[in-house]
N, C-alpha and C. Protein backbone atom coordinates (compact mmCIF):
# COMPACT_ATOMS: atom_id res chain seq x y z
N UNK A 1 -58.08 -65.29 -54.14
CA UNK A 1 -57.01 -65.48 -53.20
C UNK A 1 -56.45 -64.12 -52.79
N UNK A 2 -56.32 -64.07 -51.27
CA UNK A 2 -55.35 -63.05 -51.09
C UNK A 2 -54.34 -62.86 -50.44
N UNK A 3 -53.53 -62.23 -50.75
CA UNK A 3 -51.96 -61.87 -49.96
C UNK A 3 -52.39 -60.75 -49.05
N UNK A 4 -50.86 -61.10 -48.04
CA UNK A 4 -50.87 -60.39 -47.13
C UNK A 4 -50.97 -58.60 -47.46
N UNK A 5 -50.88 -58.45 -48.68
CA UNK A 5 -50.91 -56.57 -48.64
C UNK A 5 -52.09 -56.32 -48.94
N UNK A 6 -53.11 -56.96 -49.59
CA UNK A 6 -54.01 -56.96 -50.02
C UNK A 6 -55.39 -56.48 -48.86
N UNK A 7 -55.81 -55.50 -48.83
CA UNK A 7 -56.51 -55.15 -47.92
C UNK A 7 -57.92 -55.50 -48.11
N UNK A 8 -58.15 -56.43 -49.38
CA UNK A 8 -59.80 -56.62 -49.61
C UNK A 8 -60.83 -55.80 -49.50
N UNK A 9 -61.73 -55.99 -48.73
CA UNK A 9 -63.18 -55.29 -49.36
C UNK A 9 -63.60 -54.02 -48.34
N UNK A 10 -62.51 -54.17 -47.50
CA UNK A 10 -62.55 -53.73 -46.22
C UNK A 10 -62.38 -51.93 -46.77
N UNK A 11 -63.29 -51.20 -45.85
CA UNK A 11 -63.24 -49.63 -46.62
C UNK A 11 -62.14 -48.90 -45.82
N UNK A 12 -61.65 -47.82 -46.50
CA UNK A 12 -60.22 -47.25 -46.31
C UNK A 12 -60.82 -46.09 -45.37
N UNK A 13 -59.87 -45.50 -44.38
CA UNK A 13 -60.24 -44.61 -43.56
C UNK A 13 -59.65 -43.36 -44.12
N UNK A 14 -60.28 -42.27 -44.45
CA UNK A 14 -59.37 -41.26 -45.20
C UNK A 14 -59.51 -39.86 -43.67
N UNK A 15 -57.78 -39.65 -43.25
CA UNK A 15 -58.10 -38.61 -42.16
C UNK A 15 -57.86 -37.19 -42.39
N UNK A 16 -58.92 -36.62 -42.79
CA UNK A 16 -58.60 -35.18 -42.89
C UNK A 16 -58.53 -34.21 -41.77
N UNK A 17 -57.48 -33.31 -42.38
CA UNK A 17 -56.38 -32.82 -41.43
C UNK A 17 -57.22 -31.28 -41.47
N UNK A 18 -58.14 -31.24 -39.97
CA UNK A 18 -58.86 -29.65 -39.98
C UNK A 18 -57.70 -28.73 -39.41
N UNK A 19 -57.39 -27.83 -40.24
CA UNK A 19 -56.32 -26.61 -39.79
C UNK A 19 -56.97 -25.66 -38.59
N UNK A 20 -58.42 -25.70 -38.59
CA UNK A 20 -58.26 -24.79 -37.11
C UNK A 20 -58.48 -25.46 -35.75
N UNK A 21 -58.60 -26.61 -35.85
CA UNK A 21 -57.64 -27.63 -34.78
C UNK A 21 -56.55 -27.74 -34.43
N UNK A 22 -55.72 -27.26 -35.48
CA UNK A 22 -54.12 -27.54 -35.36
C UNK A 22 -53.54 -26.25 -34.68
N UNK A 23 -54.42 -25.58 -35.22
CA UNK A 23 -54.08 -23.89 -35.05
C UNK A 23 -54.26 -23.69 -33.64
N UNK A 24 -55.42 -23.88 -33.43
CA UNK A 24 -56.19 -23.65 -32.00
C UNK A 24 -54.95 -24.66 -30.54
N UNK A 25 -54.16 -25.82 -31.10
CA UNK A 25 -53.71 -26.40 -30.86
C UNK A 25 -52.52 -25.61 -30.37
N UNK A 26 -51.58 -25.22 -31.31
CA UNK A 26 -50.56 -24.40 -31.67
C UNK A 26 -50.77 -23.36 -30.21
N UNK A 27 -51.60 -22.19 -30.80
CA UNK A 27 -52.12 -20.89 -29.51
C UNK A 27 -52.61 -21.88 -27.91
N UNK A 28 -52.91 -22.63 -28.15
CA UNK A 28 -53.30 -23.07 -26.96
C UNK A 28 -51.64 -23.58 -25.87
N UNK A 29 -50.80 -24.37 -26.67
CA UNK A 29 -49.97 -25.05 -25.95
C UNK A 29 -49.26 -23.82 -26.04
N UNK A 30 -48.86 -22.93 -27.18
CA UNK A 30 -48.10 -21.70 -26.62
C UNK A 30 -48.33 -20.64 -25.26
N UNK A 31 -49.56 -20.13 -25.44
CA UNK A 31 -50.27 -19.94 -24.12
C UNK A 31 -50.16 -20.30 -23.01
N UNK A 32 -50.02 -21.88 -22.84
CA UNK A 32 -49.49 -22.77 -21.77
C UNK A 32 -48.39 -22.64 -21.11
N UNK A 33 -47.21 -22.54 -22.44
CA UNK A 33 -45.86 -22.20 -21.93
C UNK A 33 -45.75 -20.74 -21.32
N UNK A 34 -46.46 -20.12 -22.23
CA UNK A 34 -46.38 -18.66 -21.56
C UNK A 34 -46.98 -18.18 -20.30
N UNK A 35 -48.01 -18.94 -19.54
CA UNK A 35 -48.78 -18.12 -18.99
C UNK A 35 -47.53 -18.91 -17.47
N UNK A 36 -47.10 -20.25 -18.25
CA UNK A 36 -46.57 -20.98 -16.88
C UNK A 36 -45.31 -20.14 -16.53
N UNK A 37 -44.43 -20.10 -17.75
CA UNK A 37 -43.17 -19.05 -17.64
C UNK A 37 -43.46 -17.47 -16.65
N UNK A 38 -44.44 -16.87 -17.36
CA UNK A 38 -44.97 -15.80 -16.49
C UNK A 38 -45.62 -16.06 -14.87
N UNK A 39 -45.97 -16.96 -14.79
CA UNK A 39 -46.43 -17.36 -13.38
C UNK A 39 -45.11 -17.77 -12.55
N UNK A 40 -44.40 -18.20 -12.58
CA UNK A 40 -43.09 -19.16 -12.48
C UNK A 40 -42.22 -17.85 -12.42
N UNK A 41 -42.15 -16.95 -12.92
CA UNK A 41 -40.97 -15.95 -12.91
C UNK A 41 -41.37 -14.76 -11.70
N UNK A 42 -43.09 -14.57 -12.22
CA UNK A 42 -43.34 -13.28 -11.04
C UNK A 42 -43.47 -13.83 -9.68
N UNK A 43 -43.83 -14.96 -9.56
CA UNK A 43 -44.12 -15.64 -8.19
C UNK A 43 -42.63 -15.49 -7.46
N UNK A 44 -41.37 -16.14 -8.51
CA UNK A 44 -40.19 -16.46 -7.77
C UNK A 44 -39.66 -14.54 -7.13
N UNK A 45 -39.89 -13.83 -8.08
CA UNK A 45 -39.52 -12.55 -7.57
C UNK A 45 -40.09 -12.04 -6.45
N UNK A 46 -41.69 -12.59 -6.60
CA UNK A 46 -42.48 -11.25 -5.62
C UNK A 46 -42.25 -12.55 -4.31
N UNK A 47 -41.89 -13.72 -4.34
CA UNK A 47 -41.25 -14.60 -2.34
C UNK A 47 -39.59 -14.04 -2.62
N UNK A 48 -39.12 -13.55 -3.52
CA UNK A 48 -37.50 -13.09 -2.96
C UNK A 48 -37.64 -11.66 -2.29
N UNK A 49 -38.46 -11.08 -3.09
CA UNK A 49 -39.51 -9.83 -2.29
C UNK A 49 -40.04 -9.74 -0.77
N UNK A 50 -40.50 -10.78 -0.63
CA UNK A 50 -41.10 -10.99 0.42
C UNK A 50 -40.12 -11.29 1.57
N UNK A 51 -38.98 -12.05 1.10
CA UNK A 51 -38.20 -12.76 2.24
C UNK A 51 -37.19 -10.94 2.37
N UNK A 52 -36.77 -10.17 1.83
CA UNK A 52 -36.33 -9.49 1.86
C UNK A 52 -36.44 -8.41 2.33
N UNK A 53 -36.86 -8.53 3.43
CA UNK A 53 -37.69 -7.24 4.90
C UNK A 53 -36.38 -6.52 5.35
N UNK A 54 -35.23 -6.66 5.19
CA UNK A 54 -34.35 -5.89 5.97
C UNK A 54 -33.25 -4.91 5.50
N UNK A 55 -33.89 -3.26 5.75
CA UNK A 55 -33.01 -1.96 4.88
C UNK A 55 -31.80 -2.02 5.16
N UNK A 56 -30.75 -1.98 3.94
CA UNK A 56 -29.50 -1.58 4.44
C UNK A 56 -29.10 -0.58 3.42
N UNK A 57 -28.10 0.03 3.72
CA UNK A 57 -27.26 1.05 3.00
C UNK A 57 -26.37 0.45 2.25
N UNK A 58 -25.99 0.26 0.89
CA UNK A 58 -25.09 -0.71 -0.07
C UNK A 58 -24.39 0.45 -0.54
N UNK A 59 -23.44 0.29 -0.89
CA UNK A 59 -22.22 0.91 -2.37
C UNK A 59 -22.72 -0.21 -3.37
N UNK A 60 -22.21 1.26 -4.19
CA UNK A 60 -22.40 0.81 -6.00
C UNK A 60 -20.71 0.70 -5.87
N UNK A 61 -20.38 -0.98 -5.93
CA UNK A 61 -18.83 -0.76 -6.15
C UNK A 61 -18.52 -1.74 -7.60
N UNK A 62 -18.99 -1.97 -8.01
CA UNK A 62 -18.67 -2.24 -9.54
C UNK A 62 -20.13 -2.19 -10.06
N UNK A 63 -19.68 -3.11 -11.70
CA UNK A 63 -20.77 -3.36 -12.41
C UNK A 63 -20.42 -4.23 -13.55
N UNK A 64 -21.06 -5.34 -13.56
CA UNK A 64 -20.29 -6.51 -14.16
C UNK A 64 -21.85 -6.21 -15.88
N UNK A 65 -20.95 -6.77 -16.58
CA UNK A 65 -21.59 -6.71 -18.08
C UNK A 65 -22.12 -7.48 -18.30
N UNK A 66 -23.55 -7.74 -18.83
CA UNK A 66 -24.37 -9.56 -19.35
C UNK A 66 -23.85 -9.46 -20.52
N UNK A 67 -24.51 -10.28 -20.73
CA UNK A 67 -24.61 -10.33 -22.80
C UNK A 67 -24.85 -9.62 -23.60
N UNK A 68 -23.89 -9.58 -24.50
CA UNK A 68 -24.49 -8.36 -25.51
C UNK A 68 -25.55 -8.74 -26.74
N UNK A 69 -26.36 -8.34 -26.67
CA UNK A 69 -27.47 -8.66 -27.60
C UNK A 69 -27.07 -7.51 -29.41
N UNK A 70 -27.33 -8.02 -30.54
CA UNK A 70 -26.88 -7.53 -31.46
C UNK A 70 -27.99 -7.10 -32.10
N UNK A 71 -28.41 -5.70 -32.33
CA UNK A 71 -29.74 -5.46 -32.82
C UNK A 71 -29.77 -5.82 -34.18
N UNK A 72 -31.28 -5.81 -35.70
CA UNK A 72 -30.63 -5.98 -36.79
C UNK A 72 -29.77 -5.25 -37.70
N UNK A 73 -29.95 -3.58 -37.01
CA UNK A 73 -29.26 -3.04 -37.74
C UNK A 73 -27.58 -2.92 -37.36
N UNK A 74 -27.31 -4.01 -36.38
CA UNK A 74 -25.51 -3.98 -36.03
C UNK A 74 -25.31 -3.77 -34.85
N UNK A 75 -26.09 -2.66 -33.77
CA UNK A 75 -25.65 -1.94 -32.67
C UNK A 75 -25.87 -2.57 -31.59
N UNK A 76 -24.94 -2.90 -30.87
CA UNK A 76 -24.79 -3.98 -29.97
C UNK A 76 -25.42 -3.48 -28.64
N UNK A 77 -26.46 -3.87 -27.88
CA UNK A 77 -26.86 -3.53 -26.52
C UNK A 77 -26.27 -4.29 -25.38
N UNK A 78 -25.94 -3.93 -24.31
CA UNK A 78 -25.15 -4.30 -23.54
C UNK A 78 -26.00 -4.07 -22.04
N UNK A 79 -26.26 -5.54 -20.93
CA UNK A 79 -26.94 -5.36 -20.06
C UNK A 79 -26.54 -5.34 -19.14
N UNK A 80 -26.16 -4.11 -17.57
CA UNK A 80 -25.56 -3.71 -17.08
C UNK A 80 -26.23 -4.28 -15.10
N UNK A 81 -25.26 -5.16 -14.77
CA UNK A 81 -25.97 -5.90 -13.50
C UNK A 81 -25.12 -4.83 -12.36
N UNK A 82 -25.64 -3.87 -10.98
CA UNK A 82 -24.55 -3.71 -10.52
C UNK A 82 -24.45 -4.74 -9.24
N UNK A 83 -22.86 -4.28 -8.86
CA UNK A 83 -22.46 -4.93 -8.20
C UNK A 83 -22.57 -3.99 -6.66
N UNK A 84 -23.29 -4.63 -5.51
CA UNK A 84 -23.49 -4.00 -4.31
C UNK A 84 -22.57 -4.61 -2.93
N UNK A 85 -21.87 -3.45 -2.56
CA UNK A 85 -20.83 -3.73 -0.94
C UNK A 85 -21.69 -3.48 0.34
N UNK A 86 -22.17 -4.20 1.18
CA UNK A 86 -22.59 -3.78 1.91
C UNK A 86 -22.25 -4.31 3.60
N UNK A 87 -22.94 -3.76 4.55
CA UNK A 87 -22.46 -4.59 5.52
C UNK A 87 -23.66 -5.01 6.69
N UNK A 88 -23.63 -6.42 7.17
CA UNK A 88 -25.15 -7.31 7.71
C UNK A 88 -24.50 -7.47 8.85
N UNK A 89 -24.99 -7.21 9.90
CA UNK A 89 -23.87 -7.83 11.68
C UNK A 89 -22.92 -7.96 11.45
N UNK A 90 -22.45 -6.47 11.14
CA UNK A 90 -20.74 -7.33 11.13
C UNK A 90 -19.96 -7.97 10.14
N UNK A 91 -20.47 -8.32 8.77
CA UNK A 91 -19.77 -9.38 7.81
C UNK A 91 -20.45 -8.15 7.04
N UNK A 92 -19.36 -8.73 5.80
CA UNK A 92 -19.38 -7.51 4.99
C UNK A 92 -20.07 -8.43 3.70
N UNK A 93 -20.65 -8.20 2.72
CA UNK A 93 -21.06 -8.86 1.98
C UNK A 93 -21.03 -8.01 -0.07
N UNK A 94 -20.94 -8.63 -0.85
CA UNK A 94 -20.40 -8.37 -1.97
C UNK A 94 -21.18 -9.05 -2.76
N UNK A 95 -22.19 -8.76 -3.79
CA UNK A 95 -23.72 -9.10 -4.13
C UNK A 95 -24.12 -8.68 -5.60
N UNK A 96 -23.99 -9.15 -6.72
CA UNK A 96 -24.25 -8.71 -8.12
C UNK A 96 -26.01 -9.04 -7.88
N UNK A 97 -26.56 -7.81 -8.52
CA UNK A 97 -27.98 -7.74 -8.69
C UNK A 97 -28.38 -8.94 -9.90
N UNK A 98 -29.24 -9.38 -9.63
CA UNK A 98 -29.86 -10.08 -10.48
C UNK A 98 -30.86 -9.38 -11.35
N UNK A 99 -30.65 -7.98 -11.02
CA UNK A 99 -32.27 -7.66 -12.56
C UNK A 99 -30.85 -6.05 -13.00
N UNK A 100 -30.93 -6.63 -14.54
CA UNK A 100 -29.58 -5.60 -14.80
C UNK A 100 -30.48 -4.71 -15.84
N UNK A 101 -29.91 -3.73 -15.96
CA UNK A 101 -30.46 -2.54 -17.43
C UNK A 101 -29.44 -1.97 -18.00
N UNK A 102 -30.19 -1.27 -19.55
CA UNK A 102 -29.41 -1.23 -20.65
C UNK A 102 -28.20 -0.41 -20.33
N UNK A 103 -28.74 0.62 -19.45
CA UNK A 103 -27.98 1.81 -18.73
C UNK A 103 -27.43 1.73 -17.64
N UNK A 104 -25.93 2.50 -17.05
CA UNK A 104 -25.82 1.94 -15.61
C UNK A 104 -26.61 3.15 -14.74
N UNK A 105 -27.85 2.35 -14.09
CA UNK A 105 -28.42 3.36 -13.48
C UNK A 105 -27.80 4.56 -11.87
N UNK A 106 -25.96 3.74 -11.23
CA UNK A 106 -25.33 3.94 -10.61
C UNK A 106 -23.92 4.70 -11.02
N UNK A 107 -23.57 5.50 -10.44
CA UNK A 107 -22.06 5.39 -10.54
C UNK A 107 -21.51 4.82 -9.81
N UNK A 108 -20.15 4.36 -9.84
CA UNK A 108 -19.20 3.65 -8.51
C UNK A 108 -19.00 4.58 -7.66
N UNK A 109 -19.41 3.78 -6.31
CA UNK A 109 -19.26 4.59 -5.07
C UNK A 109 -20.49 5.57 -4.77
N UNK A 110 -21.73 5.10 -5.32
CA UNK A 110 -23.36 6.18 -5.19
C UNK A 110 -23.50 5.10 -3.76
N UNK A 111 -24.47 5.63 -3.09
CA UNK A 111 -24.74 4.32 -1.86
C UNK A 111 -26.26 4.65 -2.39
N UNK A 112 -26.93 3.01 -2.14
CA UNK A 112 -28.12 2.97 -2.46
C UNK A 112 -29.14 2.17 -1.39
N UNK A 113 -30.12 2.42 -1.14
CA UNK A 113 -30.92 1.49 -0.42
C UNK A 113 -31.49 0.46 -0.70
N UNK A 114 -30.82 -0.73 -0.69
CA UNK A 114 -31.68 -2.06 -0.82
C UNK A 114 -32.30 -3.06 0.87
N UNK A 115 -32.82 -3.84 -0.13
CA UNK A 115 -33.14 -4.94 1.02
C UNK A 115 -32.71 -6.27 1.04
N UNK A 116 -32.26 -6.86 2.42
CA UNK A 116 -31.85 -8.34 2.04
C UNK A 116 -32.57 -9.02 2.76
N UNK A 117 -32.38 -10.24 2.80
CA UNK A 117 -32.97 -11.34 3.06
C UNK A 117 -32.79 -11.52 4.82
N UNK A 118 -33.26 -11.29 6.20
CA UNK A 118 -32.07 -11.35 7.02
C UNK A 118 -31.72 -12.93 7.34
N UNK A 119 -32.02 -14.21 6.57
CA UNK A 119 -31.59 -15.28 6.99
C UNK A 119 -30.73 -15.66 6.01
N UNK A 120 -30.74 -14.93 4.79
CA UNK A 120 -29.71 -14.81 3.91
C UNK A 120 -29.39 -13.99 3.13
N UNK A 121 -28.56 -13.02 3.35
CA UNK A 121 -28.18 -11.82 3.78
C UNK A 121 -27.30 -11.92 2.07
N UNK A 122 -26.84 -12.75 1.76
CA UNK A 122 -26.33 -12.56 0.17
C UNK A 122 -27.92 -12.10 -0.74
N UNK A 123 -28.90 -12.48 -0.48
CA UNK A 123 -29.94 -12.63 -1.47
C UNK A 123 -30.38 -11.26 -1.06
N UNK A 124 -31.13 -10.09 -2.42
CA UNK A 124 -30.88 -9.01 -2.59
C UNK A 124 -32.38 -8.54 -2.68
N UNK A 125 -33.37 -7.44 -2.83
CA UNK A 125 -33.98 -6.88 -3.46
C UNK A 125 -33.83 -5.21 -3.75
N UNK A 126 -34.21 -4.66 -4.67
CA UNK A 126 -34.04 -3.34 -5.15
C UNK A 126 -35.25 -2.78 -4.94
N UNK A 127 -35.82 -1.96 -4.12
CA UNK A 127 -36.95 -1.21 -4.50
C UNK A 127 -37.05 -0.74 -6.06
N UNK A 128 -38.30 -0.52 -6.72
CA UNK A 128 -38.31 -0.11 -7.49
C UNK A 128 -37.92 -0.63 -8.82
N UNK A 129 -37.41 -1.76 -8.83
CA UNK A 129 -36.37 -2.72 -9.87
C UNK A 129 -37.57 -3.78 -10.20
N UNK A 130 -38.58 -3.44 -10.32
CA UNK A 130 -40.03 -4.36 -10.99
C UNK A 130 -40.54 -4.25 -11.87
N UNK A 131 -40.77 -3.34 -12.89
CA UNK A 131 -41.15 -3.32 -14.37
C UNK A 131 -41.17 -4.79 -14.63
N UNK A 132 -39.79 -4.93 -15.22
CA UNK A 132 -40.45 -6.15 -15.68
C UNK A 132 -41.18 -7.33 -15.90
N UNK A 133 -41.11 -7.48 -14.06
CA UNK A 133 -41.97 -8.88 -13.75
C UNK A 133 -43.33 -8.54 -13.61
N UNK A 134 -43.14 -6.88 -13.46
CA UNK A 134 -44.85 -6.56 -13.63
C UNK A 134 -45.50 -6.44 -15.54
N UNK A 135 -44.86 -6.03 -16.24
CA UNK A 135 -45.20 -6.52 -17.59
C UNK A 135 -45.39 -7.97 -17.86
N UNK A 136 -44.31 -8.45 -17.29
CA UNK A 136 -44.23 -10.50 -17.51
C UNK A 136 -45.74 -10.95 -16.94
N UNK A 137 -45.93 -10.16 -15.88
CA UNK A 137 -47.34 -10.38 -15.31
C UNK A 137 -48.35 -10.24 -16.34
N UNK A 138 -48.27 -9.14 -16.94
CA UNK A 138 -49.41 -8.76 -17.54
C UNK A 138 -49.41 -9.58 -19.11
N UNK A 139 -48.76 -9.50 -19.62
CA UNK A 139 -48.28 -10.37 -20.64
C UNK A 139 -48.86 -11.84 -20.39
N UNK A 140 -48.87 -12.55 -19.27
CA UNK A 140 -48.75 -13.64 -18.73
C UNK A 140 -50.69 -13.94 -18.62
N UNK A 141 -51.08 -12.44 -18.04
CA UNK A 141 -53.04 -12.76 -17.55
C UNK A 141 -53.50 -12.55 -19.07
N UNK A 142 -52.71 -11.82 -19.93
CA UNK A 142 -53.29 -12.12 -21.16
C UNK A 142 -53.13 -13.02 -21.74
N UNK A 143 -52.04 -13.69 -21.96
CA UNK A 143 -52.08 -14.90 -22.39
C UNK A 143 -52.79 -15.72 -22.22
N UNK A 144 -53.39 -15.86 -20.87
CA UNK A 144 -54.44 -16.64 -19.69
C UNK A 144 -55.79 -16.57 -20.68
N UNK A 145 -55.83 -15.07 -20.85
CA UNK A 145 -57.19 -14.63 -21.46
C UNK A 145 -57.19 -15.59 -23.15
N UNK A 146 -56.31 -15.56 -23.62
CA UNK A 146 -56.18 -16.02 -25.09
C UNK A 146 -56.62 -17.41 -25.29
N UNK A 147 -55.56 -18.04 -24.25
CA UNK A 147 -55.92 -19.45 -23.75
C UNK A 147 -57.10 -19.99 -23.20
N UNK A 148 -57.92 -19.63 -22.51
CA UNK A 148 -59.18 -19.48 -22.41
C UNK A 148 -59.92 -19.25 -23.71
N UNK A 149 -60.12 -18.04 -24.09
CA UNK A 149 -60.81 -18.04 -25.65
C UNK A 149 -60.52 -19.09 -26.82
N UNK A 150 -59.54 -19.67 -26.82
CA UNK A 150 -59.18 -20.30 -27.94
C UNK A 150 -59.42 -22.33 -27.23
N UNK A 151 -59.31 -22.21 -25.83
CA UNK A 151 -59.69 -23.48 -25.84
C UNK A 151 -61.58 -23.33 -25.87
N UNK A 152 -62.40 -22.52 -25.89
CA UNK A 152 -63.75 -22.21 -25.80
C UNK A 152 -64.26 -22.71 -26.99
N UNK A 153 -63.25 -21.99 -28.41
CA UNK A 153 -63.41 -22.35 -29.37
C UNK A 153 -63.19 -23.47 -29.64
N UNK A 154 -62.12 -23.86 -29.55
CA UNK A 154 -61.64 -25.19 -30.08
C UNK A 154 -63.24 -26.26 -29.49
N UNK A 155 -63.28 -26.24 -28.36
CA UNK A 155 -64.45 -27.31 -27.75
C UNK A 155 -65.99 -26.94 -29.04
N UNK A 156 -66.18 -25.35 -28.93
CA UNK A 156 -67.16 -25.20 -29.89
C UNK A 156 -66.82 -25.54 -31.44
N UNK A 157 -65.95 -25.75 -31.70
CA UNK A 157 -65.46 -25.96 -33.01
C UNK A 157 -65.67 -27.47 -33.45
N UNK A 158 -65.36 -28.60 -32.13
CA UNK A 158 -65.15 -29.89 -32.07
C UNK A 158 -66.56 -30.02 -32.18
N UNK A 159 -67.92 -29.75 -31.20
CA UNK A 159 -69.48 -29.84 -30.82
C UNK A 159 -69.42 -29.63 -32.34
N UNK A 160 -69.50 -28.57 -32.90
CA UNK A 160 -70.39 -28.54 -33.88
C UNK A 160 -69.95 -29.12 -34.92
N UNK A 161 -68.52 -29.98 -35.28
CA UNK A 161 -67.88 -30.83 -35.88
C UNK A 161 -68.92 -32.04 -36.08
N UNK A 162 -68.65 -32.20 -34.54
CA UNK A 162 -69.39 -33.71 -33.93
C UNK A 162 -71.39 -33.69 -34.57
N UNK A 163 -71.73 -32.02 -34.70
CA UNK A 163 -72.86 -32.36 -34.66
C UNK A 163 -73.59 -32.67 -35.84
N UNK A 164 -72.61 -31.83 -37.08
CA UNK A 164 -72.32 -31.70 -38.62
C UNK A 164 -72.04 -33.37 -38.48
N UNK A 165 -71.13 -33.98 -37.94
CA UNK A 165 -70.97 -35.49 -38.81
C UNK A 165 -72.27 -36.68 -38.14
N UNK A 166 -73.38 -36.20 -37.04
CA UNK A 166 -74.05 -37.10 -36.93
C UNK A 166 -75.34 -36.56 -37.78
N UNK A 167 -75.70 -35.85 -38.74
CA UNK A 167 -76.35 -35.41 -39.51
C UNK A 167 -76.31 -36.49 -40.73
């Protein structure tokens, strides 16, 4: 006789857990996030780039503070956005940069050459203010590269899994 817990004659499935599946898993979906984050960030810069065809003459008239980041040994870094006065037909316009550094690369009252947008004349670009999204880039085609290699493996890893268990 048997009860319901009783699993009878029936054979047990035992699932072993291959770690460089999991692994390969792991680098792969990280990769993913990364290569999308990096694609997603340089793209949005290099069309604010693009829309931004028109030279004007700006003041450095402030400079507003980001966040302070706390290194481990205590010393607090501080990221420095400036703030640009400028003037588009006539309207005067007042414009915090969106790509800030550790240093203020301005004093108040330097005039600098940027570019704006001319259909929207608040939205900014900096010559020269690209490092980063060009590292994010590069950071980003390697990741590409990793992700690629590691899904190559993973498929060769699975084949010869598959070919080991029909043996």
């Amino acid at each position: 006789m048997q009860n319901g817990n009783d699993l009878g004659n029936r054979p047990r499935r035992v699932i072993k857990v291959d770690m460089t599946v999991i692994l390969l898993y792991c680098i792969i979906s990280a990769c993913v996030m990364l290569v999308g984050f990096s694609a997603f960030s340089t793209f949005r810069f290099y069309k604010q780039k693009a829309h931004c065809t028109e030279k004007v003459t700006a003041v450095v008239e402030d400079y507003e503070r980001g966040h302070s980041k706390k290194q481990s040994h205590g010393r607090q870094i501080n990221t420095y956005f400036p703030v640009f006065r400028y003037t588009y037909e006539g309207e005067e316009y007042r414009v915090k940069s969106d790509v800030g550094t550790n240093e203020k690369e301005y004093e108040i009252g330097d005039e600098a050459e940027i570019y704006i947008d001319p259909d929207s004349p608040e939205h900014i670009s900096i010559p020269g203010n690209n490092l980063f999204y060009i590292l994010l880039a590069v950071v980003g085609a390697a990741a590409l590269i990793v992700l690629i290699v590691c899904v190559i493996k993973l498929l060769m890893h699975l084949k010869s899994k598959k070919q080991t268990e029909q043996i």
